[in-house]
PDB file of N, CA and C in Angstrom:
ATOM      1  N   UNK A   1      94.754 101.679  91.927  1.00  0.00           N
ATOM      2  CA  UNK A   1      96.127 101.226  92.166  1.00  0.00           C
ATOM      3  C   UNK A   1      96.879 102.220  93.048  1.00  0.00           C
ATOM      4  N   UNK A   2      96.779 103.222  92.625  1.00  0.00           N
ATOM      5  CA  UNK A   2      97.228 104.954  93.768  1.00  0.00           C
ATOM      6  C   UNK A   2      96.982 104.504  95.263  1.00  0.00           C
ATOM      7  N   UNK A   3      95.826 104.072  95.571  1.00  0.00           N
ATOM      8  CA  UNK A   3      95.063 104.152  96.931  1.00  0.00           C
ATOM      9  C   UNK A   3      95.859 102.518  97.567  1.00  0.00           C
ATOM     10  N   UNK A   4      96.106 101.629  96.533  1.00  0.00           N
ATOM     11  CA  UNK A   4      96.391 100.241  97.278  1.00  0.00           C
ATOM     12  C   UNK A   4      97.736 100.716  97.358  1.00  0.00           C
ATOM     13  N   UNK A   5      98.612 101.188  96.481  1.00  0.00           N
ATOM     14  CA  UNK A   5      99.945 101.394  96.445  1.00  0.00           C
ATOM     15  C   UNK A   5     100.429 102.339  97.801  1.00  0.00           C
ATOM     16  N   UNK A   6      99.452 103.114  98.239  1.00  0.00           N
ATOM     17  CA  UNK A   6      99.800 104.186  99.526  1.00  0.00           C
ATOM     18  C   UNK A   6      99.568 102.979 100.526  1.00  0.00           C
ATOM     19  N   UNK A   7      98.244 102.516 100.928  1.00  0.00           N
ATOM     20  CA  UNK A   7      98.262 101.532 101.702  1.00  0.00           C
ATOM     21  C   UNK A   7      99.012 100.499 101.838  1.00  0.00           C
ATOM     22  N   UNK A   8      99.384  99.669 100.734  1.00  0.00           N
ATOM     23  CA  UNK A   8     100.814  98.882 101.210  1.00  0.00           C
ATOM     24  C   UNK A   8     101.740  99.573 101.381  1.00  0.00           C
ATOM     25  N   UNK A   9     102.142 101.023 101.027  1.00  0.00           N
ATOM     26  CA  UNK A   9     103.555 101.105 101.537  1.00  0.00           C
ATOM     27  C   UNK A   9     103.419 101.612 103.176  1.00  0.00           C
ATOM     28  N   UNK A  10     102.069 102.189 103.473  1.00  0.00           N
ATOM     29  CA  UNK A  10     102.238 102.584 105.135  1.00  0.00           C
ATOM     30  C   UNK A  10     102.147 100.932 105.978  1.00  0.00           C
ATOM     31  N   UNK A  11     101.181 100.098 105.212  1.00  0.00           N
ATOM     32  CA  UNK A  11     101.154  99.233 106.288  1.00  0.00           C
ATOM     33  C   UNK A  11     102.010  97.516 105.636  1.00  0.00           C
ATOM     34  N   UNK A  12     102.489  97.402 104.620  1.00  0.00           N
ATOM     35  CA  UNK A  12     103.264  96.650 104.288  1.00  0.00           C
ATOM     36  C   UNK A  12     104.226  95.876 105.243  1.00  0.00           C
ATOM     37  N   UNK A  13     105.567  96.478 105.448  1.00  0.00           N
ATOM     38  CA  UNK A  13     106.001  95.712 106.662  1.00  0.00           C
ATOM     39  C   UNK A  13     105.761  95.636 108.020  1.00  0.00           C
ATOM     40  N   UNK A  14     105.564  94.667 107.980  1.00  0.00           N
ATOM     41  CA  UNK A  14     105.783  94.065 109.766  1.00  0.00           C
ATOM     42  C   UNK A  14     104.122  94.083 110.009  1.00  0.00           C
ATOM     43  N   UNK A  15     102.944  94.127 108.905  1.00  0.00           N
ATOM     44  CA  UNK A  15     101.816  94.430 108.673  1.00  0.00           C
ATOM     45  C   UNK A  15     101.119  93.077 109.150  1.00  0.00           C
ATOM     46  N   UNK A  16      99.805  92.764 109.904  1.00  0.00           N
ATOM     47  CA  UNK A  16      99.424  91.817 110.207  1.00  0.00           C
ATOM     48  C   UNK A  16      97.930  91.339 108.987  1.00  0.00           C
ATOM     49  N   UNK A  17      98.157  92.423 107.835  1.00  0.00           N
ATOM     50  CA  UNK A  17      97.154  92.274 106.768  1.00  0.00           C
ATOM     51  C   UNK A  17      97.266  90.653 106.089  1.00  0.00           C
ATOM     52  N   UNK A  18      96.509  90.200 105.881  1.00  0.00           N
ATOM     53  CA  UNK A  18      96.323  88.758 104.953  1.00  0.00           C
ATOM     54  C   UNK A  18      96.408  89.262 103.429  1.00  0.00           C
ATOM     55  N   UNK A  19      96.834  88.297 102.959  1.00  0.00           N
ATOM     56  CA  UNK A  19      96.862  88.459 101.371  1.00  0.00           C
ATOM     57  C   UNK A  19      95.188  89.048 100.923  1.00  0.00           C
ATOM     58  N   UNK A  20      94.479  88.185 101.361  1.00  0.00           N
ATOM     59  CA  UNK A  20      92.759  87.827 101.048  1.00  0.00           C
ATOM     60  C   UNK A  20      92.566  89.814 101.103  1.00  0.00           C
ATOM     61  N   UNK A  21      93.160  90.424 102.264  1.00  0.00           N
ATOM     62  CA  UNK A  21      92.593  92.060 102.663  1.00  0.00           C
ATOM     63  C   UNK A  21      93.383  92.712 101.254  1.00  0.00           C
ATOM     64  N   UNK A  22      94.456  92.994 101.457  1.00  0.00           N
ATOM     65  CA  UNK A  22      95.560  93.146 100.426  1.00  0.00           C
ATOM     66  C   UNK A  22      94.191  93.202  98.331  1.00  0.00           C
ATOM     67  N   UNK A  23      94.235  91.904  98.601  1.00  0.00           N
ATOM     68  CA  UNK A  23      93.053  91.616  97.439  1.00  0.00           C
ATOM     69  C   UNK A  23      91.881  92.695  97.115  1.00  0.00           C
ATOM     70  N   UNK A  24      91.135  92.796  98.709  1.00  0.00           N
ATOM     71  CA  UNK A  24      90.178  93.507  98.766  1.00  0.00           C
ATOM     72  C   UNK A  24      90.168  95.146  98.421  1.00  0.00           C
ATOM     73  N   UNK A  25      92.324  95.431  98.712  1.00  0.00           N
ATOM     74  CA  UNK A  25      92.130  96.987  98.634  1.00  0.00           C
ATOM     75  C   UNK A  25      91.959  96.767  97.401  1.00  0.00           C
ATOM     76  N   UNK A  26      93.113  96.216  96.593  1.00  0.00           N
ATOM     77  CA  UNK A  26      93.024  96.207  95.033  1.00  0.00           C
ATOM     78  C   UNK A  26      91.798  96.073  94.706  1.00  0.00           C
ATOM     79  N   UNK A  27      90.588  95.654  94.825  1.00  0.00           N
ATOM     80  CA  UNK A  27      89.306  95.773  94.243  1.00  0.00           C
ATOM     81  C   UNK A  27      89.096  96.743  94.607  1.00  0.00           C
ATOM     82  N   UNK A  28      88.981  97.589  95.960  1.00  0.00           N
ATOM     83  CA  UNK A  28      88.000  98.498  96.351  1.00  0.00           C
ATOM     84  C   UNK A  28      89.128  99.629  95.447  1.00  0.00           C
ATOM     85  N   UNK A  29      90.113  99.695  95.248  1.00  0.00           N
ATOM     86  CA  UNK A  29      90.925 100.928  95.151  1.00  0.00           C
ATOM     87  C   UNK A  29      89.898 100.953  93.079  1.00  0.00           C
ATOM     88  N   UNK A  30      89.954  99.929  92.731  1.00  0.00           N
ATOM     89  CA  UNK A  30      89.213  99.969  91.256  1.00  0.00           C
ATOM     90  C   UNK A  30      88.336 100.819  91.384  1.00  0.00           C
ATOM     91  N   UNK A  31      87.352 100.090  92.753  1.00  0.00           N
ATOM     92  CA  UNK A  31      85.742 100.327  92.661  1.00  0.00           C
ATOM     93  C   UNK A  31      85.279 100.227  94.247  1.00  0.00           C
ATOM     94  N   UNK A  32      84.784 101.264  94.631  1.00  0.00           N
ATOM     95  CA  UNK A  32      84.584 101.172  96.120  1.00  0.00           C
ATOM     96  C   UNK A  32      83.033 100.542  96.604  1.00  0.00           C
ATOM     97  N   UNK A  33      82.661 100.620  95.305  1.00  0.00           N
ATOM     98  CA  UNK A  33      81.242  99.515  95.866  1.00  0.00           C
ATOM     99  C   UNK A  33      81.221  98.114  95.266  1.00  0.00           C
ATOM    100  N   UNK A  34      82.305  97.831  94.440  1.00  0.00           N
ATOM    101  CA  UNK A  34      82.420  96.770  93.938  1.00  0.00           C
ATOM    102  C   UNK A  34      83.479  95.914  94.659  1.00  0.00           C
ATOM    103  N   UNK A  35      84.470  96.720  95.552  1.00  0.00           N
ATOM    104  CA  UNK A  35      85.148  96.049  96.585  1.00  0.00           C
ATOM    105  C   UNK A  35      84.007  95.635  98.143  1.00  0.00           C
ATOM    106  N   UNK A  36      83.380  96.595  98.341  1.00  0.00           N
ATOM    107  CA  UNK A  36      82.608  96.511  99.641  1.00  0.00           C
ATOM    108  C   UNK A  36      81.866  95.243  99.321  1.00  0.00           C
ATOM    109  N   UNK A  37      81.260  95.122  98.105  1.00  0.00           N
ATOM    110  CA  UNK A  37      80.104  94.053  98.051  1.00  0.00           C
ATOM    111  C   UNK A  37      81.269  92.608  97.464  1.00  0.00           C
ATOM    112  N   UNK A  38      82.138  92.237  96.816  1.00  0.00           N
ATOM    113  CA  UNK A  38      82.900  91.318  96.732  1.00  0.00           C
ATOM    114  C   UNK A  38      83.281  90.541  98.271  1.00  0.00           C
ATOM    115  N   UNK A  39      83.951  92.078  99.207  1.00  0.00           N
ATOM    116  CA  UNK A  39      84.445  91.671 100.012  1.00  0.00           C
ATOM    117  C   UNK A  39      83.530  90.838 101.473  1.00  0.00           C
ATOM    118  N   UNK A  40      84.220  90.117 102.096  1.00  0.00           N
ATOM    119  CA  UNK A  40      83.828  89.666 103.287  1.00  0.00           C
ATOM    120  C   UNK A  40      83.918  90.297 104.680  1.00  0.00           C
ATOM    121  N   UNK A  41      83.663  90.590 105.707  1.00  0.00           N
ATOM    122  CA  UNK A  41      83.568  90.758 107.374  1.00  0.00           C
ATOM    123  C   UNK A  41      84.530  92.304 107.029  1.00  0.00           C
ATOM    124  N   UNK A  42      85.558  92.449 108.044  1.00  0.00           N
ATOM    125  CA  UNK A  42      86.201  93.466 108.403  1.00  0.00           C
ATOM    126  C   UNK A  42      86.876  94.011 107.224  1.00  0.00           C
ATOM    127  N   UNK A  43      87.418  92.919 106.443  1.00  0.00           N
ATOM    128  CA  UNK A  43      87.973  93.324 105.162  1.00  0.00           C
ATOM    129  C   UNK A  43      87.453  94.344 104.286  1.00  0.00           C
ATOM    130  N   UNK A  44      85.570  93.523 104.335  1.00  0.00           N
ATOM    131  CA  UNK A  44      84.692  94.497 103.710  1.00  0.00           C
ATOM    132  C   UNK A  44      84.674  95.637 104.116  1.00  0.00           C
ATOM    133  N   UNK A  45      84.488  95.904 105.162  1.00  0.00           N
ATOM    134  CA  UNK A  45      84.353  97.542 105.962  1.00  0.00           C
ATOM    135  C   UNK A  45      85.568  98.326 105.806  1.00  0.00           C
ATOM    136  N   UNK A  46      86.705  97.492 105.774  1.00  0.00           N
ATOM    137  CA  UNK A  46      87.752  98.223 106.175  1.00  0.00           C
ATOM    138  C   UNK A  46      87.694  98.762 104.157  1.00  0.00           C
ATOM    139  N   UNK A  47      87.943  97.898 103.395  1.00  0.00           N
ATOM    140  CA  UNK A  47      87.821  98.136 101.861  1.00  0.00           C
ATOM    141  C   UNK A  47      86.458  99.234 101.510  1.00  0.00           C
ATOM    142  N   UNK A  48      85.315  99.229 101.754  1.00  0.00           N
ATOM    143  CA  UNK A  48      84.811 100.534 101.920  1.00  0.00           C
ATOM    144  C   UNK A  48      84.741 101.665 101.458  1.00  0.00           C
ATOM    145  N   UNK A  49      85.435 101.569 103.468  1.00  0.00           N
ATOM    146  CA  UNK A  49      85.618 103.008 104.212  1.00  0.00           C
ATOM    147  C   UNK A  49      86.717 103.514 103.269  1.00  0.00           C
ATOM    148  N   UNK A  50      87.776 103.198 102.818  1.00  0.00           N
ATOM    149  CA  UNK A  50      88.971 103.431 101.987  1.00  0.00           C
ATOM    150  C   UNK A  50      88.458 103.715 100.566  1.00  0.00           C
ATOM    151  N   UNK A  51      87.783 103.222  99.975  1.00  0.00           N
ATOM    152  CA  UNK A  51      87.336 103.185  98.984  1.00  0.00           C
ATOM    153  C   UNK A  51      86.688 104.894  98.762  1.00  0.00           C
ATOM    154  N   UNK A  52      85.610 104.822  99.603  1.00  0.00           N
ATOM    155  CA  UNK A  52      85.546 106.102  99.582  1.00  0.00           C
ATOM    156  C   UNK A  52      86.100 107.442 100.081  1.00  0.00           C
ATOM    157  N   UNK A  53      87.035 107.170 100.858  1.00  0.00           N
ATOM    158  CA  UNK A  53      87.547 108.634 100.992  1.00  0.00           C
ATOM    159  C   UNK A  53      88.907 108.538 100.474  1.00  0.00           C
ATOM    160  N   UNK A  54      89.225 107.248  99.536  1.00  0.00           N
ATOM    161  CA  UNK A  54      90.628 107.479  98.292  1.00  0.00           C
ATOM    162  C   UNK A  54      91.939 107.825  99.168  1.00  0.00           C
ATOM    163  N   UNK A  55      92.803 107.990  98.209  1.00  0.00           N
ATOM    164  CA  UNK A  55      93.983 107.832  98.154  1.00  0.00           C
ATOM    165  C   UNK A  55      94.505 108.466  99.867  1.00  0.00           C
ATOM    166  N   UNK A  56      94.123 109.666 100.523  1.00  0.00           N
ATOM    167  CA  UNK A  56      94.069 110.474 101.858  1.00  0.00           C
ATOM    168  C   UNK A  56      94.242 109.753 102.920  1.00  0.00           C
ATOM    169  N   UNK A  57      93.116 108.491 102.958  1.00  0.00           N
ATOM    170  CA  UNK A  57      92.796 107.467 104.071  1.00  0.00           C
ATOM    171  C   UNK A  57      94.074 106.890 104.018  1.00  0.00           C
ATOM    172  N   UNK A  58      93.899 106.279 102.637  1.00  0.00           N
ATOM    173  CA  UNK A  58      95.479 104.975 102.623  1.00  0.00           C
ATOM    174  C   UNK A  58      96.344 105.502 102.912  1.00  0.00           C
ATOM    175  N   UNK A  59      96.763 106.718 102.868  1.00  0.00           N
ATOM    176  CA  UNK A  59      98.184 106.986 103.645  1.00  0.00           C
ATOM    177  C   UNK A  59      98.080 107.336 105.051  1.00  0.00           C
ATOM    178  N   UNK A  60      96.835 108.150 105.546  1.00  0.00           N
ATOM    179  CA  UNK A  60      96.820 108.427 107.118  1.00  0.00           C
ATOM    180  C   UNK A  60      97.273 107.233 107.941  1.00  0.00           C
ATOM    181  N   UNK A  61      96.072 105.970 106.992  1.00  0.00           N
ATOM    182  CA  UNK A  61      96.002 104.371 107.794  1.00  0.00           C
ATOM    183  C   UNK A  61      97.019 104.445 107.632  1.00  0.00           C
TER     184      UNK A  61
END
């Protein structure tokens, strides 16, 4: 929740994210191999890459 909560607040407004990605952090932020393999295409990669390097990424992104 830490890692989705940084990521929506950097990319939240004016953000071109879909609900469906949004979804994916909340899984990957749980579980970063349980988001990667749930998730689909870019979402997947992008959920991941985040997943594993935690809370740091979501705020740089």
């Amino acid at each position: 929740m830490a890692l989705y909560a940084g990521y929506g607040a950097a990319n939240g407004t004016g953000s071109k994210i879909s609900a469906a990605t949004r979804t994916v952090g909340i899984g990957m932020g749980m579980g970063g191999v349980v988001g990667a393999v749930g998730a689909v295409g870019v979402a997947g990669v992008v959920g991941a890459f985040m997943g594993l390097f935690g809370v740091g990424l979501g705020l740089s992104i």
